[in-house]
Protein backbone atom coordinates (compact mmCIF):
# COMPACT_ATOMS: atom_id res chain seq x y z
CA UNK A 1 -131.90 150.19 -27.64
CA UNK A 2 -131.26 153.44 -27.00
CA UNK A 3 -128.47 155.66 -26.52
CA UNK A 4 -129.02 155.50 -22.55
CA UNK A 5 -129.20 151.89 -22.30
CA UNK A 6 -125.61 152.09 -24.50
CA UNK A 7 -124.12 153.75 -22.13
CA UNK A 8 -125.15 152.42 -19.05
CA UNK A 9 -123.56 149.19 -20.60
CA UNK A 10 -120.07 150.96 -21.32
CA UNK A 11 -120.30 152.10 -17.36
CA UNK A 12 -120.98 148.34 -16.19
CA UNK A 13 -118.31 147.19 -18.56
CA UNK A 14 -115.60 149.21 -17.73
CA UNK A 15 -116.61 148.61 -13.91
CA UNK A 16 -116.40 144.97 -14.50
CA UNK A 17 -113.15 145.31 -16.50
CA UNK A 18 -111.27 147.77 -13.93
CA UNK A 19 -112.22 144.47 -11.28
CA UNK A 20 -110.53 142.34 -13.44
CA UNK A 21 -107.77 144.23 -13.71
CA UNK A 22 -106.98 145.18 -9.88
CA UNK A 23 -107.60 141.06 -9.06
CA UNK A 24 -105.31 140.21 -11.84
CA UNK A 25 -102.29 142.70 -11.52
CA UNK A 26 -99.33 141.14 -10.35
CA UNK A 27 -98.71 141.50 -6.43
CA UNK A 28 -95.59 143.93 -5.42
CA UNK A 29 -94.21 143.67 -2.06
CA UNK A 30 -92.72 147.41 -0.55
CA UNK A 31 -89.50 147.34 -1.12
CA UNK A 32 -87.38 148.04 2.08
CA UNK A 33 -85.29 150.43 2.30
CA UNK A 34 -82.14 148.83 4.62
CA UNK A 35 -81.48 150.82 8.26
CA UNK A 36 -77.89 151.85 8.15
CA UNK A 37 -76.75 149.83 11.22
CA UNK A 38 -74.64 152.20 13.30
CA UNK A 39 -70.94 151.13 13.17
CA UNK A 40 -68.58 149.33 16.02
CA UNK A 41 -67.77 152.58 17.00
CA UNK A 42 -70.85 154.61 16.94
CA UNK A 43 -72.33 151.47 18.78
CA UNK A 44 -69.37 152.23 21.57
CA UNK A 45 -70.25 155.94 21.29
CA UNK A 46 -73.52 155.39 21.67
CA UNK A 47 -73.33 153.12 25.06
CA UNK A 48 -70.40 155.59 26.64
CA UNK A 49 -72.05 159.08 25.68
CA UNK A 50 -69.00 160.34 24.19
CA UNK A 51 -67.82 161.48 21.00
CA UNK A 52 -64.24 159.68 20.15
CA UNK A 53 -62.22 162.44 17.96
CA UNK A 54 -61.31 160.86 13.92
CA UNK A 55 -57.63 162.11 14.66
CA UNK A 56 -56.53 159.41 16.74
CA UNK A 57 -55.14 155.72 15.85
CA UNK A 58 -57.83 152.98 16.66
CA UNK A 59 -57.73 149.43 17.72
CA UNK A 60 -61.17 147.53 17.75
CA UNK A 61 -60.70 144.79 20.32
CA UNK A 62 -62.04 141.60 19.27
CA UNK A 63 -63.56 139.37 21.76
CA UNK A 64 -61.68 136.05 21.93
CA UNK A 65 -63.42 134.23 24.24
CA UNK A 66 -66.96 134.53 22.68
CA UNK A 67 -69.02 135.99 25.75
CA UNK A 68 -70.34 139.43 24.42
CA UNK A 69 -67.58 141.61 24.90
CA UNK A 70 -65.99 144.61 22.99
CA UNK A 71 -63.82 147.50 22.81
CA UNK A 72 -61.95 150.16 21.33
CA UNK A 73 -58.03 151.97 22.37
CA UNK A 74 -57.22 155.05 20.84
CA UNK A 75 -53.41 156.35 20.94
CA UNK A 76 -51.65 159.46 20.03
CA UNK A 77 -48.27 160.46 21.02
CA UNK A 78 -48.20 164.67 21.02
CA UNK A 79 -46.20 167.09 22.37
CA UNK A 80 -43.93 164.48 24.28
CA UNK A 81 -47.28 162.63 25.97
CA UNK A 82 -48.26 159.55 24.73
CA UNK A 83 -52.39 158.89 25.50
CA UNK A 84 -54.09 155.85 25.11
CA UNK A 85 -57.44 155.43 26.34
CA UNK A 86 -59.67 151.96 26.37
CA UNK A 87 -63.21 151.41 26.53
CA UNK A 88 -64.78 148.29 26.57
CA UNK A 89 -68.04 146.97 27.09
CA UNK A 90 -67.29 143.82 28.96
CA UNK A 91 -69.31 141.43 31.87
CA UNK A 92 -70.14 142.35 35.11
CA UNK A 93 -66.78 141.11 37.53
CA UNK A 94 -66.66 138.91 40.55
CA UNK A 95 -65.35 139.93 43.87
CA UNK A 96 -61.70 140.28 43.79
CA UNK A 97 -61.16 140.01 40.27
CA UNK A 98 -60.35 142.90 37.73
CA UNK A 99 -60.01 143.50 33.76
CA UNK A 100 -56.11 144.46 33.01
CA UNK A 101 -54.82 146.21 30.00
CA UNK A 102 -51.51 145.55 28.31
CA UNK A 103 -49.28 146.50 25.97
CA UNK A 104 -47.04 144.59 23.41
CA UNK A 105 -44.52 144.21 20.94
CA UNK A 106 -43.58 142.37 17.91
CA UNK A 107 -44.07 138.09 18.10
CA UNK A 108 -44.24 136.14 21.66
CA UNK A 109 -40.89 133.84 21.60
CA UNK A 110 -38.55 136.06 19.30
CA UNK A 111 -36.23 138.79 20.62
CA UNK A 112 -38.28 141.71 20.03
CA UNK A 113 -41.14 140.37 21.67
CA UNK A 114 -42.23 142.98 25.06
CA UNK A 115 -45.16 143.30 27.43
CA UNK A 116 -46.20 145.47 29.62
CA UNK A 117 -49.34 145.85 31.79
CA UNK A 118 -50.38 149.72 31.39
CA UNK A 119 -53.61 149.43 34.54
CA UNK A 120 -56.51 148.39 35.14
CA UNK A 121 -59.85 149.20 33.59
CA UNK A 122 -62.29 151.03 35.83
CA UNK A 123 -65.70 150.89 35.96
CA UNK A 124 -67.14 154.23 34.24
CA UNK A 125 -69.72 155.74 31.71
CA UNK A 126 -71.63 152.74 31.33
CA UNK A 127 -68.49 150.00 31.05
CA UNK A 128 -65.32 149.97 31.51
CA UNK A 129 -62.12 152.86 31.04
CA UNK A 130 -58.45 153.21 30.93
CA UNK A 131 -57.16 156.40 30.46
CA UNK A 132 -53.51 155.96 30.21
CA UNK A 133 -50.93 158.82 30.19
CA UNK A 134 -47.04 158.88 30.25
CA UNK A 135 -44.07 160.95 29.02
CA UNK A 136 -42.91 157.78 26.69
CA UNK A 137 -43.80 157.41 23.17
CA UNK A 138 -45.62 153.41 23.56
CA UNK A 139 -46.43 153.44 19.91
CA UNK A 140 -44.41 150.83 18.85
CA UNK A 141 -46.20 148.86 21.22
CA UNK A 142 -49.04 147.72 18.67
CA UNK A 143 -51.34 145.38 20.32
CA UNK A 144 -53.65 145.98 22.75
CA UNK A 145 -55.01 142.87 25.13
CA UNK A 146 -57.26 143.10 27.96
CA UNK A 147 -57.35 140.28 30.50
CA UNK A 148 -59.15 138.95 33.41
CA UNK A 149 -57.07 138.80 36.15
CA UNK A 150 -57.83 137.14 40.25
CA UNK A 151 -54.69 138.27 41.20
CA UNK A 152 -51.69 140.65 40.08
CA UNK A 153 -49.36 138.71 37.56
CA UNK A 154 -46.40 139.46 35.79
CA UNK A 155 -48.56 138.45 32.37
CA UNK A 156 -52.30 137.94 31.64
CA UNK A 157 -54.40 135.30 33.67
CA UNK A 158 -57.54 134.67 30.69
CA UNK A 159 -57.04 136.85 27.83
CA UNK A 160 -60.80 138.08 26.84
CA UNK A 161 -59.91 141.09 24.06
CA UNK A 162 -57.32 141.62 21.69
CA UNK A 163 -56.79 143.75 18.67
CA UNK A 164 -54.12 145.63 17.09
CA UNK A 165 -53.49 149.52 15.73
């Protein structure tokens, strides 16, 4: 034997042992790296191409009846205006009927308890918007409900969202 028949053997045997070793190694999956799924109110952002400012009280409104819908008020009460604004991202309405928003008060039954309906939503940006303005400070009014509604009432028809500030 000689010394090039030695090493042509080291070369096939480190050939054959680098196989072995890339069949036998142990199998890793990637690891995935999570996407950061945009929040409720990026999402509502997002679908309404605006930007909603971090100063203001928020209310995400749930839906209740389990058909899809959403939405978010913001409130402030500044320089003797109170604002709340609504959007929601709601169904598609039938002839005739139309989403209302309203305001209330501490517990249906007791004393304290108040409604009020503040409008209608209107159909803008995408879904639906309430823009509400008015010289009276409505911030103890803490829950927000939007309902459908077939004809004007003195309290909501089919409540569809609901959430609180």
């Amino acid at each position: 034997m000689n010394r090039r028949d030695i090493v042509i053997g080291f070369i096939i045997l480190a050939v054959v042992a680098g196989i072995v070793y890339f069949v036998r190694r142990p199998k890793t999956t990637p690891i995935e790296t999570p996407i950061a799924t945009p929040s409720f109110e990026e999402q509502l952002e997002n679908k309404f191409n605006t930007q909603i400012p971090d100063n203001l009280d928020k209310a995400e409104l749930k839906d209740i009846t389990r058909q899809g819908g959403s939405g978010l008020a913001t409130r402030n009460y500044e320089n003797g205006i109170f604002n709340l604004t609504v959007l929601a991202d709601l169904p598609d309405l039938e002839p005739n009927d139309f989403y209302e928003v309203w305001l209330s008060r501490g517990t249906a039954g007791q004393n304290n308890y108040s409604l009020i309906s503040i409008g209608s939503l209107q159909i803008a940006k995408g879904g639906f918007l309430l823009d509400f303005n008015e010289n009276k400070n409505y911030s103890d009014y803490q829950n927000v409900i939007i309902s459908l509604e077939t004809k004007l009432n003195t309290s909501p028809e089919k409540i569809i969202l609901e959430g609180s500030f």
